[in-house]
N, C-alpha and C. Protein backbone atom coordinates (compact mmCIF):
# COMPACT_ATOMS: atom_id res chain seq x y z
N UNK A 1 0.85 -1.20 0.00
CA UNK A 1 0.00 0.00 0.00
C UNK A 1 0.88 1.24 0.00
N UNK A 2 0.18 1.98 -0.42
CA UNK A 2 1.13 3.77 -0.55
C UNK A 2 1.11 4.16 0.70
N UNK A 3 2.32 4.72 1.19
CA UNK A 3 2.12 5.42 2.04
C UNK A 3 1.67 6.61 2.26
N UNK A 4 0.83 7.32 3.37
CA UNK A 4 0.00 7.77 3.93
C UNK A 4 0.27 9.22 4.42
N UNK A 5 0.48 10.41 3.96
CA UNK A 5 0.44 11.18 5.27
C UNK A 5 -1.49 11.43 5.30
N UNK A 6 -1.50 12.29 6.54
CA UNK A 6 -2.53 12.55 6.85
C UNK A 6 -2.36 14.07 7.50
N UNK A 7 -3.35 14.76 6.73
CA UNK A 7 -3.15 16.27 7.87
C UNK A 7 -4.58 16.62 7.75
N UNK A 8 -4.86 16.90 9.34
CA UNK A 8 -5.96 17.52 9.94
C UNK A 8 -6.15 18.74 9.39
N UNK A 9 -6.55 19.58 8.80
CA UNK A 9 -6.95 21.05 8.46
C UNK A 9 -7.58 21.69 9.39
N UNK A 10 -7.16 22.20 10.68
CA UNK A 10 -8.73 22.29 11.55
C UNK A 10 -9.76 23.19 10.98
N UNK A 11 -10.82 23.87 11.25
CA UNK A 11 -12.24 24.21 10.63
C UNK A 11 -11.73 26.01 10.85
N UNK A 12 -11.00 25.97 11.73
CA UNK A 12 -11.01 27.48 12.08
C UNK A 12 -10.00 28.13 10.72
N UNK A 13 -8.79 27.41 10.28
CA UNK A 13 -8.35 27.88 9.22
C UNK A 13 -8.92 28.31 8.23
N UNK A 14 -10.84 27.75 7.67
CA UNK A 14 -11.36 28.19 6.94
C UNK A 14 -11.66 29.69 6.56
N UNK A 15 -11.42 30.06 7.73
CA UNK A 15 -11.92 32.14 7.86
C UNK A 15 -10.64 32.57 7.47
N UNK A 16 -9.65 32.04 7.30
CA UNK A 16 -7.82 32.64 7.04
C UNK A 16 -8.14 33.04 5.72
N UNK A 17 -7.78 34.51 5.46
CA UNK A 17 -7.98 34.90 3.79
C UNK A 17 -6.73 34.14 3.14
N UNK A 18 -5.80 33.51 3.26
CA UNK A 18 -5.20 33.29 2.24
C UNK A 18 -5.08 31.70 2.08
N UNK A 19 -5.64 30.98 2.99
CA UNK A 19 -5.66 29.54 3.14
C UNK A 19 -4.89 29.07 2.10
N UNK A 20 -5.65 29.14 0.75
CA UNK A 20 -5.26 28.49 -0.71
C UNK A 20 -3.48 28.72 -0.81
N UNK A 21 -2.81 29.64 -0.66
CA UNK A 21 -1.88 30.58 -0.50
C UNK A 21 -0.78 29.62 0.18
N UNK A 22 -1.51 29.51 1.31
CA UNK A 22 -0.19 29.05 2.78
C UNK A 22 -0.81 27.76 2.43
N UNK A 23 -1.74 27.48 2.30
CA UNK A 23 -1.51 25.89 2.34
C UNK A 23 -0.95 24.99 1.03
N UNK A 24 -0.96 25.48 0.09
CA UNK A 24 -0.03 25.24 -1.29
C UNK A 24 1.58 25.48 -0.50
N UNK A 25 1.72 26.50 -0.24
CA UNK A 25 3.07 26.61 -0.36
C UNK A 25 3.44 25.42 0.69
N UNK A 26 2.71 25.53 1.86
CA UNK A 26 2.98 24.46 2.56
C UNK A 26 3.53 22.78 1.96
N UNK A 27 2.37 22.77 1.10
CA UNK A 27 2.66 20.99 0.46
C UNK A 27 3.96 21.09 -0.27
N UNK A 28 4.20 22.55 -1.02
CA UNK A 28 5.27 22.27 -1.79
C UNK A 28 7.26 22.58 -1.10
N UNK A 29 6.71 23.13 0.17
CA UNK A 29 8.10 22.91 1.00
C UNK A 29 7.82 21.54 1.93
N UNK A 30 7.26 20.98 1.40
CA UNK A 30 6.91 19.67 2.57
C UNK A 30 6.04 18.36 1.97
N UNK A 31 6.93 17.86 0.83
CA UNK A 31 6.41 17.32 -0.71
C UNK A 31 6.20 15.64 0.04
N UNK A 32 5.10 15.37 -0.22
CA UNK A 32 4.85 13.90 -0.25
C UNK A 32 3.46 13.23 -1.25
N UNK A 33 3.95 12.07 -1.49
CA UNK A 33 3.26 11.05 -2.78
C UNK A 33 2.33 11.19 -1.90
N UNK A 34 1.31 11.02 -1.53
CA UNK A 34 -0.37 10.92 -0.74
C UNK A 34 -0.48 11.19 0.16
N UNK A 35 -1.36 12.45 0.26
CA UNK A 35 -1.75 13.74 1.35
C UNK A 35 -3.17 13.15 1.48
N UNK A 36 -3.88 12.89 2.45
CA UNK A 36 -4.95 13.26 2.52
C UNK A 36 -5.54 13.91 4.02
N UNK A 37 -6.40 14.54 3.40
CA UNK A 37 -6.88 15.63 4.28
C UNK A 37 -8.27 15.13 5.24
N UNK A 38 -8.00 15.33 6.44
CA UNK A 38 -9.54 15.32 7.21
C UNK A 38 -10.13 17.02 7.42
N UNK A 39 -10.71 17.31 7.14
CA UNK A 39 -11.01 18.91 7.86
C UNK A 39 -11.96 18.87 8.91
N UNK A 40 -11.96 20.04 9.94
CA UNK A 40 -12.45 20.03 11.33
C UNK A 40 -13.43 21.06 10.60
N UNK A 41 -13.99 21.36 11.78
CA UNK A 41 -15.68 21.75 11.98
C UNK A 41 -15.20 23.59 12.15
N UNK A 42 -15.14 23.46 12.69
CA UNK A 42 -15.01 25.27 13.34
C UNK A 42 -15.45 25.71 13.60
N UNK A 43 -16.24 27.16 12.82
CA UNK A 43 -17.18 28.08 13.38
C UNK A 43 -18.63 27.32 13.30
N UNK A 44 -18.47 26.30 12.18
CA UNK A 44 -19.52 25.50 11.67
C UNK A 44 -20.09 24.43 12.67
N UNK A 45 -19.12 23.98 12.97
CA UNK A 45 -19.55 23.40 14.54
C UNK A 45 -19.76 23.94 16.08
N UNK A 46 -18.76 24.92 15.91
CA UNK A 46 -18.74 26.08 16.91
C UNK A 46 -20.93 26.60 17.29
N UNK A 47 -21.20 26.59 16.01
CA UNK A 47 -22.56 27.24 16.01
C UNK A 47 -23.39 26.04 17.32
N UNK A 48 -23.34 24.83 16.73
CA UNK A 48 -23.62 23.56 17.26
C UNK A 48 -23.65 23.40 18.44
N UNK A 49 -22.51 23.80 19.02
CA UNK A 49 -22.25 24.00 20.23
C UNK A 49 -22.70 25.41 20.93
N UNK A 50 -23.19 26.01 20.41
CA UNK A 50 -23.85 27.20 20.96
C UNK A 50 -25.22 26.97 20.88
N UNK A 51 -25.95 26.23 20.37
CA UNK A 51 -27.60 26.19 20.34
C UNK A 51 -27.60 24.75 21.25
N UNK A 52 -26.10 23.91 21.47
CA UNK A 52 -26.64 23.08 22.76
C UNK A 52 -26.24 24.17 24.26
N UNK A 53 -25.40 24.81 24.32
CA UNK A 53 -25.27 25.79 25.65
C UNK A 53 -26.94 26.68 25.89
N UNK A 54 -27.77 26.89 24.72
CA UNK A 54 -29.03 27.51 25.14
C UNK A 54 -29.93 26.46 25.54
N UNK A 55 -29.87 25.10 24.45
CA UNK A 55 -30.77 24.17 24.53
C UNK A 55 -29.97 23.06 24.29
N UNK A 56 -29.83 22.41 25.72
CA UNK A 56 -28.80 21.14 25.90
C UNK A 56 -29.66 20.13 24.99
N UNK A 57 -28.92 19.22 24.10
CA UNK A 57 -28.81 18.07 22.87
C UNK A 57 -28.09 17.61 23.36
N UNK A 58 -28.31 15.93 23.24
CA UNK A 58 -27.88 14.64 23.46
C UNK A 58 -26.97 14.50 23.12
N UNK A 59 -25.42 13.77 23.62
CA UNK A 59 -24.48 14.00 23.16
C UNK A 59 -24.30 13.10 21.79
N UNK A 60 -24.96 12.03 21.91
CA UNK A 60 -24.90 11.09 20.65
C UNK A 60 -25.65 12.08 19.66
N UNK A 61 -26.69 12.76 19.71
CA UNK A 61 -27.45 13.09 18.77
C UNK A 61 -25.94 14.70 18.48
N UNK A 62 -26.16 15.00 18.95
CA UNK A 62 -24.92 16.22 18.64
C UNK A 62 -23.14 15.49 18.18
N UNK A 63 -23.24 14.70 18.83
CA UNK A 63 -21.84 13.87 18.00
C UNK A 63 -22.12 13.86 16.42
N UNK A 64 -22.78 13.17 16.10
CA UNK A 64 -23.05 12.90 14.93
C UNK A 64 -24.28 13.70 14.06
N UNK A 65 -24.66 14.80 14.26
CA UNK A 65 -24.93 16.14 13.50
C UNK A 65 -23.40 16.78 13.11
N UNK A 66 -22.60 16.81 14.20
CA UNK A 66 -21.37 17.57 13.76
C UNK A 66 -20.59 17.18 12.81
N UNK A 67 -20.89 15.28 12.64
CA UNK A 67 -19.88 14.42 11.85
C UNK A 67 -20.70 14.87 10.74
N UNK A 68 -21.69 15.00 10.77
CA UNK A 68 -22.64 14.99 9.43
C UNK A 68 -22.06 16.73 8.98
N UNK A 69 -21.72 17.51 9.64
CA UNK A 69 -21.33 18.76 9.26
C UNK A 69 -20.52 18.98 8.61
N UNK A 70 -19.40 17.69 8.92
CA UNK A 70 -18.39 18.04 8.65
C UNK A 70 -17.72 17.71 7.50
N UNK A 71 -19.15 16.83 6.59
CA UNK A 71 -19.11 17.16 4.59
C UNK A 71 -19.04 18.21 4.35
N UNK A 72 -19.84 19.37 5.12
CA UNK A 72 -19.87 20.61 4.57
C UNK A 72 -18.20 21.50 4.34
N UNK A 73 -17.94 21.18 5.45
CA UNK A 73 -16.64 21.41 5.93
C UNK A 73 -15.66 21.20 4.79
N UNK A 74 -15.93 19.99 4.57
CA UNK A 74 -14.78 19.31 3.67
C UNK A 74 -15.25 19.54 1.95
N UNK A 75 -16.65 20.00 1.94
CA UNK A 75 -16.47 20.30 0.52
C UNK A 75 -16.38 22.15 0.10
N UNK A 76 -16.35 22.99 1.52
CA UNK A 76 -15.73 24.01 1.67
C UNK A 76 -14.47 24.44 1.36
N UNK A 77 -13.06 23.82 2.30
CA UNK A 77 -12.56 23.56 1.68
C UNK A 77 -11.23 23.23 0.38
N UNK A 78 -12.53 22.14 -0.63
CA UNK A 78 -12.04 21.87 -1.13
C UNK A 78 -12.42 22.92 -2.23
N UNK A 79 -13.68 24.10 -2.31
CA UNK A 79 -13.41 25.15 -3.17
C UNK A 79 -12.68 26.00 -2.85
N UNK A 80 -12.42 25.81 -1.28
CA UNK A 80 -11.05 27.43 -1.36
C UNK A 80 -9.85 26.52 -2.14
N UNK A 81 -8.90 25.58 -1.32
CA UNK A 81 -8.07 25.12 -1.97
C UNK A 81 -7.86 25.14 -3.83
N UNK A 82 -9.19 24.49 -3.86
CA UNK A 82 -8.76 24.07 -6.05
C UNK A 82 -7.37 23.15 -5.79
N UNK A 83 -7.19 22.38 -6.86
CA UNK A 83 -6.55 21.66 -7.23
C UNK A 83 -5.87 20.63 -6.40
N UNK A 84 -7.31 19.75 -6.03
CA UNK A 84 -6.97 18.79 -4.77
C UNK A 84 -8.30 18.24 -5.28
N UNK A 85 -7.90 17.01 -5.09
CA UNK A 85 -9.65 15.82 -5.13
C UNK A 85 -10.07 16.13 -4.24
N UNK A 86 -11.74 15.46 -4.05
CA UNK A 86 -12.34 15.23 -2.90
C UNK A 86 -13.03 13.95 -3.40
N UNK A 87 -12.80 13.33 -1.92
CA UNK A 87 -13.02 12.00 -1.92
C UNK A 87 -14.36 11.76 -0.91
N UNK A 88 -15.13 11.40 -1.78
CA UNK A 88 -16.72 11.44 -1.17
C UNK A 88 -17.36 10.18 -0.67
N UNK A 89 -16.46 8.85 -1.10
CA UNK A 89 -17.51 7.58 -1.13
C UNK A 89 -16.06 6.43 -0.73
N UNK A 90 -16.69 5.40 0.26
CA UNK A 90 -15.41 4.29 -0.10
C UNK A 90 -14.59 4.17 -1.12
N UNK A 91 -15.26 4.07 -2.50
CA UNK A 91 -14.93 3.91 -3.40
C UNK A 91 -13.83 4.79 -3.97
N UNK A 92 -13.97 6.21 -3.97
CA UNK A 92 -12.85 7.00 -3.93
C UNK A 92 -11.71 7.21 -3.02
N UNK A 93 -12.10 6.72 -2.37
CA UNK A 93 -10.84 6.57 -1.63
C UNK A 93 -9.97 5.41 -1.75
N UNK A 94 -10.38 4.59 -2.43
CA UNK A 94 -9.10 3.25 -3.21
C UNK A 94 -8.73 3.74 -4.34
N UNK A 95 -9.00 4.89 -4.69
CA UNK A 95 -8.63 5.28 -6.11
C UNK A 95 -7.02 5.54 -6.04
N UNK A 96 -6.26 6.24 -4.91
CA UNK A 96 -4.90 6.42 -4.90
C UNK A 96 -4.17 4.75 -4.45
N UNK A 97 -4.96 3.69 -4.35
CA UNK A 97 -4.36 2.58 -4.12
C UNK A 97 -4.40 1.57 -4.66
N UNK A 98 -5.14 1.62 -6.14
CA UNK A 98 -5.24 0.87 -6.77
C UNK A 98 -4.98 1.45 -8.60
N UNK A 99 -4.93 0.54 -9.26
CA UNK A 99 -5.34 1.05 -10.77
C UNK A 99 -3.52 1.73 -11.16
N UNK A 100 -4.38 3.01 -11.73
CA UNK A 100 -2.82 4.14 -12.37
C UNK A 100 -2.59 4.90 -11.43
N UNK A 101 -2.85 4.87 -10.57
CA UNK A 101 -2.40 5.74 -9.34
C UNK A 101 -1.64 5.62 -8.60
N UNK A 102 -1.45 4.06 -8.62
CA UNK A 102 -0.61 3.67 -7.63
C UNK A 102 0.85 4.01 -7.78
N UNK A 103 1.22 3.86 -8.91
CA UNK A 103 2.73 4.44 -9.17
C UNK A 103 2.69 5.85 -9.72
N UNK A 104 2.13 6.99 -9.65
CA UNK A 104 1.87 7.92 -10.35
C UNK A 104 2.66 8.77 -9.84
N UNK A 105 4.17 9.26 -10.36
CA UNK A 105 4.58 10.65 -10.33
C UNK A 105 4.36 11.89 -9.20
N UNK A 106 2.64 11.98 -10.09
CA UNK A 106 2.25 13.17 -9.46
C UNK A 106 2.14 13.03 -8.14
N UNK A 107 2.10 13.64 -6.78
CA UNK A 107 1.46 13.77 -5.36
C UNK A 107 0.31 14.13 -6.02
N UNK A 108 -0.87 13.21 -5.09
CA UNK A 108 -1.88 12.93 -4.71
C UNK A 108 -2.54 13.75 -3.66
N UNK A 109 -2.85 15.04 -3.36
CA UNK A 109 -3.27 15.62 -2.41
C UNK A 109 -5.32 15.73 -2.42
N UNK A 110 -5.59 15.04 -1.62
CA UNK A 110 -7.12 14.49 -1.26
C UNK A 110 -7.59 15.05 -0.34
N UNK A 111 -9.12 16.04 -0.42
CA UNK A 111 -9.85 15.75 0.79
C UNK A 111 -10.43 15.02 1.62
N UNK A 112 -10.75 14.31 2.12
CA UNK A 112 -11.67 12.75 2.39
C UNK A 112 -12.87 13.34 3.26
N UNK A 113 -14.16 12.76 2.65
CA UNK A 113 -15.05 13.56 3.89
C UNK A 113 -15.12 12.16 4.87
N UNK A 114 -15.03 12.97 6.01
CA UNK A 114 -14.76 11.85 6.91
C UNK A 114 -15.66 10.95 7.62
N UNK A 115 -16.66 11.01 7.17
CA UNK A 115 -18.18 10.38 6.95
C UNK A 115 -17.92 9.34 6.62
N UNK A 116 -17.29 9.07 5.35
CA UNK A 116 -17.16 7.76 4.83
C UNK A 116 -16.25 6.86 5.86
N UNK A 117 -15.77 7.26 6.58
CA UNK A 117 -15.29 6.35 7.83
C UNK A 117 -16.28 6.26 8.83
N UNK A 118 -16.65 7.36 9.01
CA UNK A 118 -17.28 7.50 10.81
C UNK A 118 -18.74 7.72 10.02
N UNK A 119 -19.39 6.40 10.87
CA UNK A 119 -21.01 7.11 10.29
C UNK A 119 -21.85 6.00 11.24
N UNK A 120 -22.61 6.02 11.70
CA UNK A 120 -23.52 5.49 12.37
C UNK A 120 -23.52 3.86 12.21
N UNK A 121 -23.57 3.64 10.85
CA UNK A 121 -23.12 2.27 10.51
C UNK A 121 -22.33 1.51 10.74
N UNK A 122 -20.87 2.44 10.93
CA UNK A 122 -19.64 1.66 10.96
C UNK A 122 -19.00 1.66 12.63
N UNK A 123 -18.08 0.15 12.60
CA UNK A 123 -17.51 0.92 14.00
C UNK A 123 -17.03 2.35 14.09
N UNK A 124 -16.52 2.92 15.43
CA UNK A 124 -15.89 4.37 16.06
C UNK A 124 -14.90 4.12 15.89
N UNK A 125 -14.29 3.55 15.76
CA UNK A 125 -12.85 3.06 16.43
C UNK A 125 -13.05 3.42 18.21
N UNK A 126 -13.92 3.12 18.72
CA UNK A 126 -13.86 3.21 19.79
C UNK A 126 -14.15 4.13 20.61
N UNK A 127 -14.31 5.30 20.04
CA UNK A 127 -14.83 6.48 20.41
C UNK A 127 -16.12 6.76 20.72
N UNK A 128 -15.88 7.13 21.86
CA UNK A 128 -17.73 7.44 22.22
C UNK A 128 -18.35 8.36 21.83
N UNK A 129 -19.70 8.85 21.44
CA UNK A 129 -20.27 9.51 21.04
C UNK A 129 -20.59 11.39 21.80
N UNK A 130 -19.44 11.77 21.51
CA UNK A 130 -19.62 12.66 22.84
C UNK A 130 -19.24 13.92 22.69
N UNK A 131 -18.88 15.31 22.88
CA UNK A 131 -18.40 16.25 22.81
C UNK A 131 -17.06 16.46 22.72
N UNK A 132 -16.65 15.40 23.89
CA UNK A 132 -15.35 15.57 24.36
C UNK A 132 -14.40 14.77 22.86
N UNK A 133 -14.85 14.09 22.17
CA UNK A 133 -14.24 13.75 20.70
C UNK A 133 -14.45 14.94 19.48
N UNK A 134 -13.54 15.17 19.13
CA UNK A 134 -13.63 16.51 18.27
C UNK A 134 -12.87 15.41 16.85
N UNK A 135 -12.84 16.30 15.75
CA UNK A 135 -12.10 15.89 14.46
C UNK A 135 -10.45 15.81 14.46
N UNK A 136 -9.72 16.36 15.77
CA UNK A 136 -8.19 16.00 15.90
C UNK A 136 -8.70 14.45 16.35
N UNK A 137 -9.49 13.74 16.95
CA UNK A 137 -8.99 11.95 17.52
C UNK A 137 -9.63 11.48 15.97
N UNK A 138 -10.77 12.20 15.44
CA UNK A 138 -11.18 11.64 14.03
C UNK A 138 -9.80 11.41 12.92
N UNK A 139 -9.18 12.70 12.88
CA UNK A 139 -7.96 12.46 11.94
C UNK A 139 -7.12 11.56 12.70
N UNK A 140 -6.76 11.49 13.77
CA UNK A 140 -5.93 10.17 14.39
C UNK A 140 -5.92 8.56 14.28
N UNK A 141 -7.80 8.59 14.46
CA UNK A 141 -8.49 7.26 14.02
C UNK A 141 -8.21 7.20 12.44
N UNK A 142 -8.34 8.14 11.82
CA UNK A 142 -8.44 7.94 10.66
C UNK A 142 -7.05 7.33 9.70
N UNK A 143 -5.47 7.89 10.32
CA UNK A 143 -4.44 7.96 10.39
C UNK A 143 -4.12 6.41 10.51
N UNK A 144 -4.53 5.51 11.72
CA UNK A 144 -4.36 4.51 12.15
C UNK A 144 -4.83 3.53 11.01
N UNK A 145 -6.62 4.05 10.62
CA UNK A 145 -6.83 3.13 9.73
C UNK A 145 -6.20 2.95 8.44
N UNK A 146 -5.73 4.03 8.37
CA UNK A 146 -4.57 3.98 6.72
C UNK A 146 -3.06 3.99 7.03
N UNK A 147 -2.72 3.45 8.04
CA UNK A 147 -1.29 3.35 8.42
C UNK A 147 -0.55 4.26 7.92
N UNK A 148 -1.20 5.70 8.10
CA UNK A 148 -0.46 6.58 7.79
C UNK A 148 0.98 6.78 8.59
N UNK A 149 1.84 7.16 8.25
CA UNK A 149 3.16 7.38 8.50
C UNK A 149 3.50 8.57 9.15
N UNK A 150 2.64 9.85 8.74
CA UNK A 150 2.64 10.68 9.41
C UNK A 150 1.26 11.57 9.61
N UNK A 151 0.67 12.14 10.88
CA UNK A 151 -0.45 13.09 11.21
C UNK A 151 0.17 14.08 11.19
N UNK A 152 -0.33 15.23 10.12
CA UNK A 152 0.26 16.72 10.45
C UNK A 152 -1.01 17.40 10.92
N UNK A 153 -0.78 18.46 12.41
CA UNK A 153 -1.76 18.64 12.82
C UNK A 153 -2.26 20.04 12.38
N UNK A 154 -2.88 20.81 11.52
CA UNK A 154 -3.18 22.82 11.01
C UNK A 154 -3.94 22.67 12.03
N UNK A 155 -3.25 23.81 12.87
CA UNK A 155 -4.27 24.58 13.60
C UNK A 155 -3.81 25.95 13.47
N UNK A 156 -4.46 27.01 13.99
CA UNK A 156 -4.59 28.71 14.04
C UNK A 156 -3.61 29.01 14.94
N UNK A 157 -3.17 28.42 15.86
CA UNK A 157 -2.45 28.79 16.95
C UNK A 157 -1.31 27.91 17.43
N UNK A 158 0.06 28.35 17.94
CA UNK A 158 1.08 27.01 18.25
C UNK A 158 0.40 26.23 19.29
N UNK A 159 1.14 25.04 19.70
CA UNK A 159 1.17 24.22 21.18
C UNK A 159 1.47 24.71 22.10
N UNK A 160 0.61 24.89 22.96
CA UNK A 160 1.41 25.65 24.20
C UNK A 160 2.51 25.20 24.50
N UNK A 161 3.31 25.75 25.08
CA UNK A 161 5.13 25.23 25.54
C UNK A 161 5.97 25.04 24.69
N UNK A 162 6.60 24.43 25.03
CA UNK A 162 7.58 24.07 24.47
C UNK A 162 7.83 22.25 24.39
N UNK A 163 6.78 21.57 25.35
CA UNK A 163 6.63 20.69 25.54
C UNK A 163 5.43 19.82 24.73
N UNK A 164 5.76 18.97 23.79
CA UNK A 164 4.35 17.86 22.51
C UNK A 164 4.59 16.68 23.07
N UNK A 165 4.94 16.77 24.46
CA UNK A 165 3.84 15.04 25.30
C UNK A 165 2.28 15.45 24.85
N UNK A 166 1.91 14.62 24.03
CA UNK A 166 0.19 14.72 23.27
C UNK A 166 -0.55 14.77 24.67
N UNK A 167 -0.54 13.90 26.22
CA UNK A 167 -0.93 14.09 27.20
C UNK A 167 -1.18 15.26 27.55
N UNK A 168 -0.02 15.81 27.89
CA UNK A 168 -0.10 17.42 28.06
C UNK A 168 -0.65 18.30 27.17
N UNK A 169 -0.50 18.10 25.98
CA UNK A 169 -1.23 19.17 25.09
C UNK A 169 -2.84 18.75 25.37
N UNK A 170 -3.26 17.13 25.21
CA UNK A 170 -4.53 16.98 26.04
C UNK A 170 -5.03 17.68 26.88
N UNK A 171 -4.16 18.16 28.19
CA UNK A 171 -4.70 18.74 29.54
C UNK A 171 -4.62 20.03 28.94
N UNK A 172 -4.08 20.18 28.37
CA UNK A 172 -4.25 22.20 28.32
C UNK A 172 -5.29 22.68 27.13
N UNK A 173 -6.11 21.37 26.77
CA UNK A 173 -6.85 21.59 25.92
C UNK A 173 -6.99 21.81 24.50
N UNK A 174 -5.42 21.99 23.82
CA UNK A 174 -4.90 22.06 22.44
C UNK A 174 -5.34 21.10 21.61
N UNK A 175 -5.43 20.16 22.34
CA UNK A 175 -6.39 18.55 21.56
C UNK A 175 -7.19 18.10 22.17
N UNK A 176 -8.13 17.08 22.00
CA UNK A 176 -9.02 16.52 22.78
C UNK A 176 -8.52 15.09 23.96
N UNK A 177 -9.17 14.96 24.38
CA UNK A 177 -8.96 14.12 25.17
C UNK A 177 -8.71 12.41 25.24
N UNK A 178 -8.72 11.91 23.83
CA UNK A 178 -8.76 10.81 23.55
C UNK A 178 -7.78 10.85 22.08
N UNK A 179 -7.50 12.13 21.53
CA UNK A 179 -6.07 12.15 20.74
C UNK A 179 -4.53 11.24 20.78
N UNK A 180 -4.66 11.59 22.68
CA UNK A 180 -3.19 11.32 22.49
C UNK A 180 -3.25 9.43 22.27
N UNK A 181 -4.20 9.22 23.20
CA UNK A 181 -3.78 7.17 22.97
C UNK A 181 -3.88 6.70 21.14
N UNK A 182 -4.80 7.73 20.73
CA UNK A 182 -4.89 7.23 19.06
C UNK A 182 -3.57 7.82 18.00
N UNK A 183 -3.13 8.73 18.37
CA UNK A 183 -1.90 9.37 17.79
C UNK A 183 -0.78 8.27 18.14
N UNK A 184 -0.84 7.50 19.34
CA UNK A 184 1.26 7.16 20.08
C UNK A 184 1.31 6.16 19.10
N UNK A 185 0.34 5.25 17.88
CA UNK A 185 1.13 4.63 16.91
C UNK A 185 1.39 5.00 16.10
N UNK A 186 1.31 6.62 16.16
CA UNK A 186 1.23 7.14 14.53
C UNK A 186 3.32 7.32 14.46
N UNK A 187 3.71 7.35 13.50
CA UNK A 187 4.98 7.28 13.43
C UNK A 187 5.74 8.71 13.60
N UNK A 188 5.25 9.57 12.96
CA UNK A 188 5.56 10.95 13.20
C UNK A 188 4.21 11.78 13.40
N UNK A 189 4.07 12.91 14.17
CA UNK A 189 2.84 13.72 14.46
C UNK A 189 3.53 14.91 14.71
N UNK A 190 2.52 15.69 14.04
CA UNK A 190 3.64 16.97 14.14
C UNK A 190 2.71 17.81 14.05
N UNK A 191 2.35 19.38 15.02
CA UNK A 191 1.61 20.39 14.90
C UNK A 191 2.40 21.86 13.78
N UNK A 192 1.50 22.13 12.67
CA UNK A 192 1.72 23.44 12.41
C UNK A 192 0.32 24.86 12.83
N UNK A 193 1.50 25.74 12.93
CA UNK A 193 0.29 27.00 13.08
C UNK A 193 0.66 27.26 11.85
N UNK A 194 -0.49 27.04 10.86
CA UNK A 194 -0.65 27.67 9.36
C UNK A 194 -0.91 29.07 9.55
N UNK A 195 -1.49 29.70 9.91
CA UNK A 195 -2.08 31.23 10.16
C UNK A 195 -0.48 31.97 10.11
N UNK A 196 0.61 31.30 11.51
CA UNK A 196 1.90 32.06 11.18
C UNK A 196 2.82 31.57 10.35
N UNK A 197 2.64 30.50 9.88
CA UNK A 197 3.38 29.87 8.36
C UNK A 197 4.12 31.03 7.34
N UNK A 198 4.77 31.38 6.92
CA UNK A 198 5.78 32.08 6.12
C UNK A 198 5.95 31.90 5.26
């Protein structure tokens, strides 16, 4: 199988006017054969979470409204970006692992909506249905299931410290709470602040 990176986009990068900009230049100082992308929720979920603080929703029923959001997310986006697939169905997503793709030259940079993993139907990988799971343990789970090699984490803001024990970034809230046990097989994991990217 091809190897794997995987990078989280979180949802809040979507409001960054130059996204398309920094995140191109990004792939091309930091070149690999198959990118694929999970994107987070943000303001889009952010909302979600403000109409349960007026009117508390079930956490299962609000888990999975947000997963369901977070097509929107991902076919968002994939119109700021341009020139990146989006991968909508099982089926597209064997497309970089099978056929003419598999040896292809070009890097492969993919959105994946992350639905097609996580959906009511399928196992969680273990994850409970809950608030406290956000789209950083989704891209982790997701990472694991494609033996990705490496999780790159976009977020708006650095890691606090100076210190990436994933535990600790857990407690201070930078990730969620069930990140770090799904990340420690990932082989490399690495946070960027795209917003101060150069």
């Amino acid at each position: 199988m091809k190897k794997v990176r995987v990078i989280k986009l979180g949802g809040s990068l979507l409001t960054m006017p130059n996204l398309k900009q920094k995140f191109q230049k990004w792939c091309r100082e930091n070149p690999h054969p198959l990118t694929l992308i999970i994107v987070g929720g943000g303001p889009v979920v952010d909302a979600v979470r403000q109409v349960h603080q007026a009117n508390p929703l079930s956490e299962r029923f609000a888990h999975w409204v947000c997963i369901d959001l977070l097509r929107h997310t991902a076919r968002i986006a994939h119109e700021i970006l341009g020139n990146v697939d989006l991968y909508e169905t099982k089926d597209d997503l064997q497309q970089p692992f099978s056929g003419s793709k598999v040896n292809s030259p070009t890097p492969i940079i993919a959105i994946v909506q992350v639905g097609t993993c996580f959906a009511r139907m399928y196992p969680n990988m273990g994850l409970p249905e809950s608030w406290d799971v956000t789209s950083d343990s989704l891209a982790a789970a997701f990472s694991q299931m494609y033996a990705a090699e490496e999780l790159v984490v976009m977020k708006s803001s650095d890691a606090p410290g100076d210190n990436l024990d994933l535990e600790l970034l857990a407690d201070a809230g930078f990730v969620d709470p069930y990140f770090a046990d799904l990340a420690e097989d990932i082989d490399q994991v690495r946070f960027v602040n795209l917003r101060a990217f150069k």
